[in-house]
PDB file of N, CA and C in Angstrom:
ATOM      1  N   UNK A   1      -4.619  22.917  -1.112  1.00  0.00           N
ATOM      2  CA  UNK A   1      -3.216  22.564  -1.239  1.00  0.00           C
ATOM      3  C   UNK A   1      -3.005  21.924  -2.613  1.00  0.00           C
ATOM      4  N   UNK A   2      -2.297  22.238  -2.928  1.00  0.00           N
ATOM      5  CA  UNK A   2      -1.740  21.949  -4.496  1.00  0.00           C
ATOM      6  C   UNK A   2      -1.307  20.297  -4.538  1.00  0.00           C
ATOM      7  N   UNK A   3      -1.107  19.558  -5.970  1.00  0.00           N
ATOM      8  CA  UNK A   3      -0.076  18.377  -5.576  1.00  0.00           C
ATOM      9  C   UNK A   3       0.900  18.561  -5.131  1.00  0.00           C
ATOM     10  N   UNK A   4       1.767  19.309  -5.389  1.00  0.00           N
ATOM     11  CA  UNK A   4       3.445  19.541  -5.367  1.00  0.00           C
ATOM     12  C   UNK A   4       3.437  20.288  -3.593  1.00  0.00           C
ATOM     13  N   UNK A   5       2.521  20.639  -3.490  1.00  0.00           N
ATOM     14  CA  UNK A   5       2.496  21.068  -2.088  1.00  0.00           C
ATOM     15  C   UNK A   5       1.984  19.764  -1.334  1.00  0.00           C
ATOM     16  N   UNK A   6       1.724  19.171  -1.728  1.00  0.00           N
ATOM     17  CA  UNK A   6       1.097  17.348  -0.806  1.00  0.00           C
ATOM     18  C   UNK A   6       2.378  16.896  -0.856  1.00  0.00           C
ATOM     19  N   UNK A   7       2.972  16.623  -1.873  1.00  0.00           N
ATOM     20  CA  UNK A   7       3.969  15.797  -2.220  1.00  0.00           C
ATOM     21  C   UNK A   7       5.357  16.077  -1.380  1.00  0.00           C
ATOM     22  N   UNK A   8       5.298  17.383  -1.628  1.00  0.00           N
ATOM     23  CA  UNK A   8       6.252  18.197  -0.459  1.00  0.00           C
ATOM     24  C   UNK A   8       6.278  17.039   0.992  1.00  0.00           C
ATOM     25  N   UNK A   9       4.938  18.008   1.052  1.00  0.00           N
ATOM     26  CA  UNK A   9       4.419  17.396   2.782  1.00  0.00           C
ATOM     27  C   UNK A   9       4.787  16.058   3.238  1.00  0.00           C
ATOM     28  N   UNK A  10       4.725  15.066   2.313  1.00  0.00           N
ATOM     29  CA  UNK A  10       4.745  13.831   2.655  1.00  0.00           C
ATOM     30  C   UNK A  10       6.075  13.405   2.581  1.00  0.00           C
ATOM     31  N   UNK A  11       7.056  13.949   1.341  1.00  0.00           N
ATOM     32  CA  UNK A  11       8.597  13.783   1.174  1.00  0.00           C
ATOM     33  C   UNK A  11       9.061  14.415   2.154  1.00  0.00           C
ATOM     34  N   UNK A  12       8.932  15.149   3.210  1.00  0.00           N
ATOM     35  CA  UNK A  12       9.356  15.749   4.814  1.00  0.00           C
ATOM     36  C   UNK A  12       8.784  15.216   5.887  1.00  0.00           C
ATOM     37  N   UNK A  13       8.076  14.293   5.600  1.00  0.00           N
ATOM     38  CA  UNK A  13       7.735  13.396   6.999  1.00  0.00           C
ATOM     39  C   UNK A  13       8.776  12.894   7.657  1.00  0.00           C
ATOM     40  N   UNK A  14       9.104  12.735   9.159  1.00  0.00           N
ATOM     41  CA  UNK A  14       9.878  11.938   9.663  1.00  0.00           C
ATOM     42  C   UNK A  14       9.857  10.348   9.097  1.00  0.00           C
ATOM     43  N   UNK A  15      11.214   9.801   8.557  1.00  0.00           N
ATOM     44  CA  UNK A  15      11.100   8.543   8.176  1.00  0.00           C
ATOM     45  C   UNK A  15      10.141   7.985   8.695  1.00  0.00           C
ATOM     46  N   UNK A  16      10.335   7.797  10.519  1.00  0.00           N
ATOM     47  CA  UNK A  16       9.078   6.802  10.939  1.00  0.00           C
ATOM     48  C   UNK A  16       7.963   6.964  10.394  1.00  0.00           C
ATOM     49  N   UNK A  17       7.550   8.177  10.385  1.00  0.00           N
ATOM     50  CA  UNK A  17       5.683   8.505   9.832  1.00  0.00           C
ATOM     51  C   UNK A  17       5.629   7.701   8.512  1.00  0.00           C
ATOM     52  N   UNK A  18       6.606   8.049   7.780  1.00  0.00           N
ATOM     53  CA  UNK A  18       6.202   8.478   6.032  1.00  0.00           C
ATOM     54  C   UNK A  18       6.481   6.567   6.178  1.00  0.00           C
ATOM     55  N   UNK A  19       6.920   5.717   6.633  1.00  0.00           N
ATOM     56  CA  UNK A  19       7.093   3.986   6.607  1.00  0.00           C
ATOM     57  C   UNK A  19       6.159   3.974   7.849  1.00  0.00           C
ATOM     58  N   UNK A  20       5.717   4.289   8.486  1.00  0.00           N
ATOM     59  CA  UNK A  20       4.517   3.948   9.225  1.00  0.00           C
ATOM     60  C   UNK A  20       3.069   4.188   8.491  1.00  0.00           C
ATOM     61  N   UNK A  21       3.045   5.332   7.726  1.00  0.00           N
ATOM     62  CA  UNK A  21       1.595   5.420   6.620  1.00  0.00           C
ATOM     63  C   UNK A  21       1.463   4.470   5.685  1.00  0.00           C
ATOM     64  N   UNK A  22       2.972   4.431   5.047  1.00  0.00           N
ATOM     65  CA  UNK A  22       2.820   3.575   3.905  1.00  0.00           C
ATOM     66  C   UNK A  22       2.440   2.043   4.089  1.00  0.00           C
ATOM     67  N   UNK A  23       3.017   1.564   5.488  1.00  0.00           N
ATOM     68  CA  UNK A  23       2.757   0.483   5.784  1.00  0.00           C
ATOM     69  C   UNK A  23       1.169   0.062   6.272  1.00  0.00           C
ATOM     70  N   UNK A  24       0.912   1.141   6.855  1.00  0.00           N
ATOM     71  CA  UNK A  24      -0.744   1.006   7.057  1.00  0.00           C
ATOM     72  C   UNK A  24      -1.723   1.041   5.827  1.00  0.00           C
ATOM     73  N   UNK A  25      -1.375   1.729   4.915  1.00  0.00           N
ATOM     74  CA  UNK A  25      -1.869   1.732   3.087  1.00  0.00           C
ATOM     75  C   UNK A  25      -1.845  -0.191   3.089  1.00  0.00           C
ATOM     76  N   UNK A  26      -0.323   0.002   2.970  1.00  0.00           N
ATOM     77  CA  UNK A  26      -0.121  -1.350   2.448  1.00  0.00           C
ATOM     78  C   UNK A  26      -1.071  -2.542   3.447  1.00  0.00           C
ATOM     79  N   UNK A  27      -1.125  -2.636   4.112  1.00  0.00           N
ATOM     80  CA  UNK A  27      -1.821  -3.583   5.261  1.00  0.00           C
ATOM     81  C   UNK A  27      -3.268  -3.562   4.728  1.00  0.00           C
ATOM     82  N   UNK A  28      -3.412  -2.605   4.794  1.00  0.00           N
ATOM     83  CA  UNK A  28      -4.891  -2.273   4.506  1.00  0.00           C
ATOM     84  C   UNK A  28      -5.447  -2.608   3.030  1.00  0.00           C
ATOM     85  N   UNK A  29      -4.293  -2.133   1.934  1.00  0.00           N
ATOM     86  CA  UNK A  29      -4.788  -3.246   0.897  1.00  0.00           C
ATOM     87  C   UNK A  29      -4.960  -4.356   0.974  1.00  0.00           C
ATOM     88  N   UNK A  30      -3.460  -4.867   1.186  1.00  0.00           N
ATOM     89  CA  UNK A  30      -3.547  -6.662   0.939  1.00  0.00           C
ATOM     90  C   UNK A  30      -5.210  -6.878   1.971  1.00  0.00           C
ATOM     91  N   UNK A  31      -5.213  -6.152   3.137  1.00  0.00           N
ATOM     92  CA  UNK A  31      -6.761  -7.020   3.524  1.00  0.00           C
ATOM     93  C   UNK A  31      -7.829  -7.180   2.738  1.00  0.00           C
ATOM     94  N   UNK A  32      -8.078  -5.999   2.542  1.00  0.00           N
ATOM     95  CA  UNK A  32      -8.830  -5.556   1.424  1.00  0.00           C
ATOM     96  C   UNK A  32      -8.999  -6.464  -0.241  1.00  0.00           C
ATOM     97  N   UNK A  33      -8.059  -7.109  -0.495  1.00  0.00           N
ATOM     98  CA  UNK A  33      -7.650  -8.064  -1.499  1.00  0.00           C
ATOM     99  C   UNK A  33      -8.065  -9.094  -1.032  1.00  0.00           C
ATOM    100  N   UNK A  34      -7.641  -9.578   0.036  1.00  0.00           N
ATOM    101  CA  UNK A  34      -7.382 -11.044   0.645  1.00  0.00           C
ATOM    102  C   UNK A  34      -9.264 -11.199   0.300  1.00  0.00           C
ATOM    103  N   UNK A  35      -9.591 -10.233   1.332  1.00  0.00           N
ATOM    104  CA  UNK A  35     -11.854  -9.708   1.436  1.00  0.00           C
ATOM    105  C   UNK A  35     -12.056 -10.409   0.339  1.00  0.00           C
ATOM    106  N   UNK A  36     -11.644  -9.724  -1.189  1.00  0.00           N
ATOM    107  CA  UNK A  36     -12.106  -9.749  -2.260  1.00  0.00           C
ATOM    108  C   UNK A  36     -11.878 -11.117  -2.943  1.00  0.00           C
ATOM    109  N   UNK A  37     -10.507 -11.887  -2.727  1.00  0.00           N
ATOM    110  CA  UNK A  37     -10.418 -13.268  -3.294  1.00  0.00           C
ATOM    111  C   UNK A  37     -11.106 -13.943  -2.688  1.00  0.00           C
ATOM    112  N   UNK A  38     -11.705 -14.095  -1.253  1.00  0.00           N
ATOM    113  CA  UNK A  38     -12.733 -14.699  -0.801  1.00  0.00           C
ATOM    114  C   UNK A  38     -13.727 -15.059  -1.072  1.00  0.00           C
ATOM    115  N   UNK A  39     -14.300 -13.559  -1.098  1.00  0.00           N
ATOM    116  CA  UNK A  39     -15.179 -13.606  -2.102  1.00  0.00           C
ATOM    117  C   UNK A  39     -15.549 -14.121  -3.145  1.00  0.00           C
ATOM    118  N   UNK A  40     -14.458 -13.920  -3.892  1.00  0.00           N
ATOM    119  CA  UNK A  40     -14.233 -14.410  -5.593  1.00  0.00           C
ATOM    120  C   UNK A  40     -14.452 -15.982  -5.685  1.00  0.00           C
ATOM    121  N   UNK A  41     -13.796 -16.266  -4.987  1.00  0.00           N
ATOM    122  CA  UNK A  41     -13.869 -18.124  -4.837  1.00  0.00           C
ATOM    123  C   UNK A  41     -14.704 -18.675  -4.138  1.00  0.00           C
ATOM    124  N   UNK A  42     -15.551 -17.434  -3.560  1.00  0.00           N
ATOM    125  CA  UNK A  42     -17.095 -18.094  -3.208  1.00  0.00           C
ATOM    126  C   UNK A  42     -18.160 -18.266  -4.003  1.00  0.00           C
ATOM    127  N   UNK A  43     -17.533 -17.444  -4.927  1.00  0.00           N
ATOM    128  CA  UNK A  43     -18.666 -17.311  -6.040  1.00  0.00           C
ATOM    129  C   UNK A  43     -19.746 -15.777  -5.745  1.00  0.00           C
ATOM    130  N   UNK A  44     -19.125 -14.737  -5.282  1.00  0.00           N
ATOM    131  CA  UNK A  44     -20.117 -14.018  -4.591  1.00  0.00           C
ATOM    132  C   UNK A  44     -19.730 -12.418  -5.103  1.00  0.00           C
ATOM    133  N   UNK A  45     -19.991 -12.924  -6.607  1.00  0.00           N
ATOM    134  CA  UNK A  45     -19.305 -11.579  -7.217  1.00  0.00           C
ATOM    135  C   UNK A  45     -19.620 -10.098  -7.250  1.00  0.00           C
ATOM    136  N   UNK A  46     -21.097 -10.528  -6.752  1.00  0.00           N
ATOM    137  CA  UNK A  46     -21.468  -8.881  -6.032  1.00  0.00           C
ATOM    138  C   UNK A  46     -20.890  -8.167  -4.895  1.00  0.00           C
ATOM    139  N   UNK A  47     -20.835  -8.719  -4.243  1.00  0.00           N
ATOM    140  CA  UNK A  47     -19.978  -8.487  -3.031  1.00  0.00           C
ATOM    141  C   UNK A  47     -18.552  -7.894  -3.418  1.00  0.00           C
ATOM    142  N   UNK A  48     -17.788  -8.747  -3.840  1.00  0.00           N
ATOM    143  CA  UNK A  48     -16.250  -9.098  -4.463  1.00  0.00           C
ATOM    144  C   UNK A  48     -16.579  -7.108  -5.044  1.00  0.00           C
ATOM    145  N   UNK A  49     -16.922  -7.356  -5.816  1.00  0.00           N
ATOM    146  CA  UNK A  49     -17.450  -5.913  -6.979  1.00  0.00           C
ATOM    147  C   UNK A  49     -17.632  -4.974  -5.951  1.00  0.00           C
ATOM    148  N   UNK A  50     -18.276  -4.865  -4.674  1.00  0.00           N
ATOM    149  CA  UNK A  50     -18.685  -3.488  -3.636  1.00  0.00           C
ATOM    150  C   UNK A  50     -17.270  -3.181  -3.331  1.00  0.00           C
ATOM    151  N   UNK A  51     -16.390  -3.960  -3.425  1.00  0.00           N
ATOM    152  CA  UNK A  51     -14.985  -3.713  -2.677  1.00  0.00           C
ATOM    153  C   UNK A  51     -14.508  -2.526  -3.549  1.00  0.00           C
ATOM    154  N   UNK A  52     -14.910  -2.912  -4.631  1.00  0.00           N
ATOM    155  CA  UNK A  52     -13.687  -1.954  -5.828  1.00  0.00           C
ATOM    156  C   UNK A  52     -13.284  -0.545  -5.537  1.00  0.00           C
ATOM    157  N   UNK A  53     -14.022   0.228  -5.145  1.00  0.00           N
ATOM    158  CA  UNK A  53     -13.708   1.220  -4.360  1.00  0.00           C
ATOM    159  C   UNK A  53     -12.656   1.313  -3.238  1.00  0.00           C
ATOM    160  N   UNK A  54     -12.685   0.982  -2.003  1.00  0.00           N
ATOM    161  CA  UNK A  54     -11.816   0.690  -1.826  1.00  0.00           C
ATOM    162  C   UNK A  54     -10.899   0.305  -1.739  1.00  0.00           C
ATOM    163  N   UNK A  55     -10.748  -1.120  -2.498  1.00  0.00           N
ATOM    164  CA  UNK A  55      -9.776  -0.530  -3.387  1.00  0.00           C
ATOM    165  C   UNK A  55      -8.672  -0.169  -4.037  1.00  0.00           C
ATOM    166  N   UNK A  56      -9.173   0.427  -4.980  1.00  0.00           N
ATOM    167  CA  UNK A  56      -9.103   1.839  -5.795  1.00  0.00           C
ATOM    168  C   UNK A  56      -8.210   2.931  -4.963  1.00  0.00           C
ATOM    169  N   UNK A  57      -9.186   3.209  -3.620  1.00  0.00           N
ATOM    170  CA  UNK A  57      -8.606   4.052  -3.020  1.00  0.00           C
ATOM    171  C   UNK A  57      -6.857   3.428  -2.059  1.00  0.00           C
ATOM    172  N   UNK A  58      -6.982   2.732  -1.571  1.00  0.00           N
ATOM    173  CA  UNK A  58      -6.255   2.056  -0.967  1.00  0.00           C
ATOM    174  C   UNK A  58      -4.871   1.839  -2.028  1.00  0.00           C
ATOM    175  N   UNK A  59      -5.128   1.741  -3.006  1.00  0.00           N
ATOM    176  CA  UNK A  59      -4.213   1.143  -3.934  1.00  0.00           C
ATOM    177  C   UNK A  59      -3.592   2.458  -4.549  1.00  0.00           C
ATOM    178  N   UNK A  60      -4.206   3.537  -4.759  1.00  0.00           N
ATOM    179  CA  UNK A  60      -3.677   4.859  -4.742  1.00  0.00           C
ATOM    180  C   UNK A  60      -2.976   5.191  -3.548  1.00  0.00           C
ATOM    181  N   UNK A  61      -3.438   5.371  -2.707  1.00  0.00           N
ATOM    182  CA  UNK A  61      -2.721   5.984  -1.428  1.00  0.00           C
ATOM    183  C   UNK A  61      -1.272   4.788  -1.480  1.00  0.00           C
ATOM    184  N   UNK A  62      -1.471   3.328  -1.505  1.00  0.00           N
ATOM    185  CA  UNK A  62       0.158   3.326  -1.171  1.00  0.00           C
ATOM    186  C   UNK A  62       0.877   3.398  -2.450  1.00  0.00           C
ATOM    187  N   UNK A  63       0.354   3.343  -3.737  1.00  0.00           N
ATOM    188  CA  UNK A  63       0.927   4.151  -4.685  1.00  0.00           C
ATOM    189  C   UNK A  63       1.751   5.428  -4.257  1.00  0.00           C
ATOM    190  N   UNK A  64       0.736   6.326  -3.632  1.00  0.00           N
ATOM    191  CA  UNK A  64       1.804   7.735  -3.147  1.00  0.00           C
ATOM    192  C   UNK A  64       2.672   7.395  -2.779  1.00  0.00           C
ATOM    193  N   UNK A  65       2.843   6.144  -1.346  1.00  0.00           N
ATOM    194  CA  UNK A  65       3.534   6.652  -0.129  1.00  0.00           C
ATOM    195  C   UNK A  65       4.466   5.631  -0.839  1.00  0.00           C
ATOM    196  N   UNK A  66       4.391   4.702  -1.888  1.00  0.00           N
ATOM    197  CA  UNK A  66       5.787   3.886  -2.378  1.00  0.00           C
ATOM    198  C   UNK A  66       6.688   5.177  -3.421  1.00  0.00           C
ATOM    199  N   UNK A  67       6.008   6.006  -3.927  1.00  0.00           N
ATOM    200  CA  UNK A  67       6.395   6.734  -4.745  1.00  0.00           C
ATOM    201  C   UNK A  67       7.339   7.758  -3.736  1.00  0.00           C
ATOM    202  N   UNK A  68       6.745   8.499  -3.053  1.00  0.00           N
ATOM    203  CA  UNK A  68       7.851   9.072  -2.160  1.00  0.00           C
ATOM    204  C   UNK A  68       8.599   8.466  -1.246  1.00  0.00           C
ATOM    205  N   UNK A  69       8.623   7.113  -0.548  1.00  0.00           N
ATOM    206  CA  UNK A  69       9.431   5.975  -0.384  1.00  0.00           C
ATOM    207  C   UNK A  69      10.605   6.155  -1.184  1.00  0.00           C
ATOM    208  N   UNK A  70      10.235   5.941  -2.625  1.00  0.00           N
ATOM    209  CA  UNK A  70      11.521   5.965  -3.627  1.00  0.00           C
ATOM    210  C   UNK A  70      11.793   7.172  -3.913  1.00  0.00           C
ATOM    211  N   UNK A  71      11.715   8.145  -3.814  1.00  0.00           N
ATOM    212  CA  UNK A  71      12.038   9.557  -3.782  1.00  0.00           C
ATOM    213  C   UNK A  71      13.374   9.515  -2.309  1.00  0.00           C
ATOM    214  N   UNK A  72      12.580   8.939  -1.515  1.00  0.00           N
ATOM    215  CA  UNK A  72      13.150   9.418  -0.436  1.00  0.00           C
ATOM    216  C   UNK A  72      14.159   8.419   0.394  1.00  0.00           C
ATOM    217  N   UNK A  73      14.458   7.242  -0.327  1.00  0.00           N
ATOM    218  CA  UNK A  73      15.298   6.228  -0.347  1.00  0.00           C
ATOM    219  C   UNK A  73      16.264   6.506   0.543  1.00  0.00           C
ATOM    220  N   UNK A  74      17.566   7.233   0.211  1.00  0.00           N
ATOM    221  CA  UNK A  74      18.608   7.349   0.407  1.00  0.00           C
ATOM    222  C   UNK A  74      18.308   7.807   2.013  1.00  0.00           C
ATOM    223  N   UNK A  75      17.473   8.987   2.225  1.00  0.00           N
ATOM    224  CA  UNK A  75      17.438   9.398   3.734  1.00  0.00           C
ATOM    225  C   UNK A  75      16.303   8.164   4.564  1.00  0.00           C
ATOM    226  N   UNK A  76      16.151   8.155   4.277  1.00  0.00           N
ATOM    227  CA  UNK A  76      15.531   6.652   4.557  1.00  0.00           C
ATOM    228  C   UNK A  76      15.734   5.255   4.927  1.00  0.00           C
ATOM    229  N   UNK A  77      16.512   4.778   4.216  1.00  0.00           N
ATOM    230  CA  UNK A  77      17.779   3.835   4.816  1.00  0.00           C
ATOM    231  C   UNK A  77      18.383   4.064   5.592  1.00  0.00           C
ATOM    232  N   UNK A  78      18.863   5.223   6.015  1.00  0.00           N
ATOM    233  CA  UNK A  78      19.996   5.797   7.060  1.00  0.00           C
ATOM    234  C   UNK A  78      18.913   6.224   8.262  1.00  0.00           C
ATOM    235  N   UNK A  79      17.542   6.791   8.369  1.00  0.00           N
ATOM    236  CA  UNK A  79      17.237   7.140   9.574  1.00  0.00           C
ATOM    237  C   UNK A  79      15.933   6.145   9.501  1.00  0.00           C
ATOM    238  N   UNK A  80      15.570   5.028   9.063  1.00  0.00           N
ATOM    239  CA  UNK A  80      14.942   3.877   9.568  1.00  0.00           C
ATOM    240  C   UNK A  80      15.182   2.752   8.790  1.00  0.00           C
ATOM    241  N   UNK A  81      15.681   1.776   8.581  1.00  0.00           N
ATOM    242  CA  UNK A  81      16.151   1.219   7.782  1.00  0.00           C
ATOM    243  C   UNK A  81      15.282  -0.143   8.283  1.00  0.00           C
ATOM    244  N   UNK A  82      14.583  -0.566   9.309  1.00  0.00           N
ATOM    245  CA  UNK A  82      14.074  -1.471   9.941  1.00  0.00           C
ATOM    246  C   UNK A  82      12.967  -1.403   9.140  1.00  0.00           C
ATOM    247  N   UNK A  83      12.481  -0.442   9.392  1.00  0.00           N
ATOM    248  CA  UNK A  83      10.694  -0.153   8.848  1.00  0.00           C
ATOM    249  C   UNK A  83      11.183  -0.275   7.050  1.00  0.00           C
ATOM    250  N   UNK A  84      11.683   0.574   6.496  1.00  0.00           N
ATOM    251  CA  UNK A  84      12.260   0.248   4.947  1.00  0.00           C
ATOM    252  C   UNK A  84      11.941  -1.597   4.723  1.00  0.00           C
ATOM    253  N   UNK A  85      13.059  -2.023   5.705  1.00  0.00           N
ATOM    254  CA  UNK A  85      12.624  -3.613   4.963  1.00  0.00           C
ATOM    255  C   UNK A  85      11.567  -4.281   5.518  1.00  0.00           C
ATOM    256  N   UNK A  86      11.103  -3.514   6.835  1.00  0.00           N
ATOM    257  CA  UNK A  86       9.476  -4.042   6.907  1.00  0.00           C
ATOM    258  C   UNK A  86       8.298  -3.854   5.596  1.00  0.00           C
ATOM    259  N   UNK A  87       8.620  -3.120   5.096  1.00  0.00           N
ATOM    260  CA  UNK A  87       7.903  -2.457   4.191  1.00  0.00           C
ATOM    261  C   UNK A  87       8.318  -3.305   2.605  1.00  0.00           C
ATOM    262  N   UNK A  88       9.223  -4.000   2.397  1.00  0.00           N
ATOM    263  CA  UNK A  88       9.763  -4.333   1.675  1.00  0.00           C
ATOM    264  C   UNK A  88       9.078  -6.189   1.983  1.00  0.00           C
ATOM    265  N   UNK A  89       9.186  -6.542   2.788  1.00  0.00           N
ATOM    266  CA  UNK A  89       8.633  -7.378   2.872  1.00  0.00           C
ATOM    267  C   UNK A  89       6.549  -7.685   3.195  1.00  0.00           C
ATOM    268  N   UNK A  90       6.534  -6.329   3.492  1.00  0.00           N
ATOM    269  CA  UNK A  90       4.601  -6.332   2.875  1.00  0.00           C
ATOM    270  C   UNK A  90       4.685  -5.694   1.544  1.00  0.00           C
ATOM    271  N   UNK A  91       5.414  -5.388   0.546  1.00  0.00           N
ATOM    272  CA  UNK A  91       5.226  -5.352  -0.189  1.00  0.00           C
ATOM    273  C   UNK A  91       5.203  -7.059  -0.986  1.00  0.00           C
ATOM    274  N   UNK A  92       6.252  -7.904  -0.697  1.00  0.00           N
ATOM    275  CA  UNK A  92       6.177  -9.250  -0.786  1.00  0.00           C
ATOM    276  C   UNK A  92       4.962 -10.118  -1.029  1.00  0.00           C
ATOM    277  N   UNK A  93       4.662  -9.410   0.046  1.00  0.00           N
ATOM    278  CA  UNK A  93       2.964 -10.005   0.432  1.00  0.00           C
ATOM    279  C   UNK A  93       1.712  -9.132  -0.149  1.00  0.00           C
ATOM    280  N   UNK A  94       2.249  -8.078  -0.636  1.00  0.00           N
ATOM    281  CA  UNK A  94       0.825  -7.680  -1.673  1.00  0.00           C
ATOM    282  C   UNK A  94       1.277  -8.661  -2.607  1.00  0.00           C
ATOM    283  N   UNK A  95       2.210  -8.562  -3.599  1.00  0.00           N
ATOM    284  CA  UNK A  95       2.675  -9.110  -4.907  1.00  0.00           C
ATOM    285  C   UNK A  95       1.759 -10.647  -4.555  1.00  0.00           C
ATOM    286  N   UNK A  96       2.403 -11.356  -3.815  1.00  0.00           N
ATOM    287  CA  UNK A  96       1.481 -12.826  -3.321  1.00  0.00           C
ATOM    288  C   UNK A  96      -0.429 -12.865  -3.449  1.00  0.00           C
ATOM    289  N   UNK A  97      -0.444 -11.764  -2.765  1.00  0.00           N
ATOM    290  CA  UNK A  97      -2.373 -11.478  -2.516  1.00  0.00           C
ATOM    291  C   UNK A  97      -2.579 -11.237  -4.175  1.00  0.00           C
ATOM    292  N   UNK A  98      -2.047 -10.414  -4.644  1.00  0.00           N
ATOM    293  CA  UNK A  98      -2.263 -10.156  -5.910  1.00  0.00           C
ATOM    294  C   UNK A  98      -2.276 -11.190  -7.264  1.00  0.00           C
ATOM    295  N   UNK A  99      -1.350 -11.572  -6.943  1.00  0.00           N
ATOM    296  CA  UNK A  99      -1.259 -13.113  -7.776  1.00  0.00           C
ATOM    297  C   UNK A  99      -2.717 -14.094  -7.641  1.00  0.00           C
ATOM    298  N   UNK A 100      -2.334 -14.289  -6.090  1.00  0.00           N
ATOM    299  CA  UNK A 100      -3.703 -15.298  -6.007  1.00  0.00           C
ATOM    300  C   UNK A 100      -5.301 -14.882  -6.146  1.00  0.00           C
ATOM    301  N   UNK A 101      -5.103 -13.172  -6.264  1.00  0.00           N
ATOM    302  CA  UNK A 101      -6.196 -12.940  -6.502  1.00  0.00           C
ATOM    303  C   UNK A 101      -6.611 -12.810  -8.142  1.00  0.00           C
ATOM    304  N   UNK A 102      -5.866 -12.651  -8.685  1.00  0.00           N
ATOM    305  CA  UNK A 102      -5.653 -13.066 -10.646  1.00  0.00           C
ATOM    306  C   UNK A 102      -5.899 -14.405 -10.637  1.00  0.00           C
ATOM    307  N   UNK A 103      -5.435 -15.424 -10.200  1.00  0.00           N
ATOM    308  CA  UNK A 103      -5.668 -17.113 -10.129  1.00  0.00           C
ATOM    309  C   UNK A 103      -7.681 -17.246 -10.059  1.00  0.00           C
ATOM    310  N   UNK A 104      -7.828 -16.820  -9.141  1.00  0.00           N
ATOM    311  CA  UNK A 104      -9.284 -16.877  -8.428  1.00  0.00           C
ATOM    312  C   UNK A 104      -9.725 -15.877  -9.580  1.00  0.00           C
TER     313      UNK A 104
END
């Protein structure tokens, strides 16, 4: 499957899916972060370092699903608008994990 054929796929998800993936991306980073500042402020930088991969990966994938999010805005608001500002508010909370993980 091509990009533009992924991209397709995912910009035709039922709202719920396409804010139900993205939100599981997103969840799954910030944990994934949270892991790693732990780490970091334990002093346990090998560890901290095994994470990077995931990530990497994690941080791509809700890259996609914010990218067609904003593609897909307008129908989106109108057929889930709950999950939209759920999503809006874990995004909140990466920005936060992220910060404190630059601090550490």
């Amino acid at each position: 499957m091509t990009a533009a054929a992924r991209l397709a796929a995912l910009d035709s998800l039922p709202a719920a899916d396409l804010c139900g993936r993205a939100e599981e991306a997103l969840s799954a980073l910030v944990d994934v972060m949270n892991q790693e500042t732990v780490l970091l402020r334990a002093g346990h930088l090998r560890q901290a370092g095994q994470l990077t991969p995931d990530k990497t990966r994690l941080a791509q994938d809700y890259v996609t699903f914010a990218r067609s999010i904003q593609r897909q805005a307008d129908r989106l608001s109108v057929e889930a608008p709950e999950a939209l500002a759920g999503l809006r508010q874990g995004h909140e909370k990466l920005a936060t994990q992220m910060a404190e993980n630059l601090r550490v």
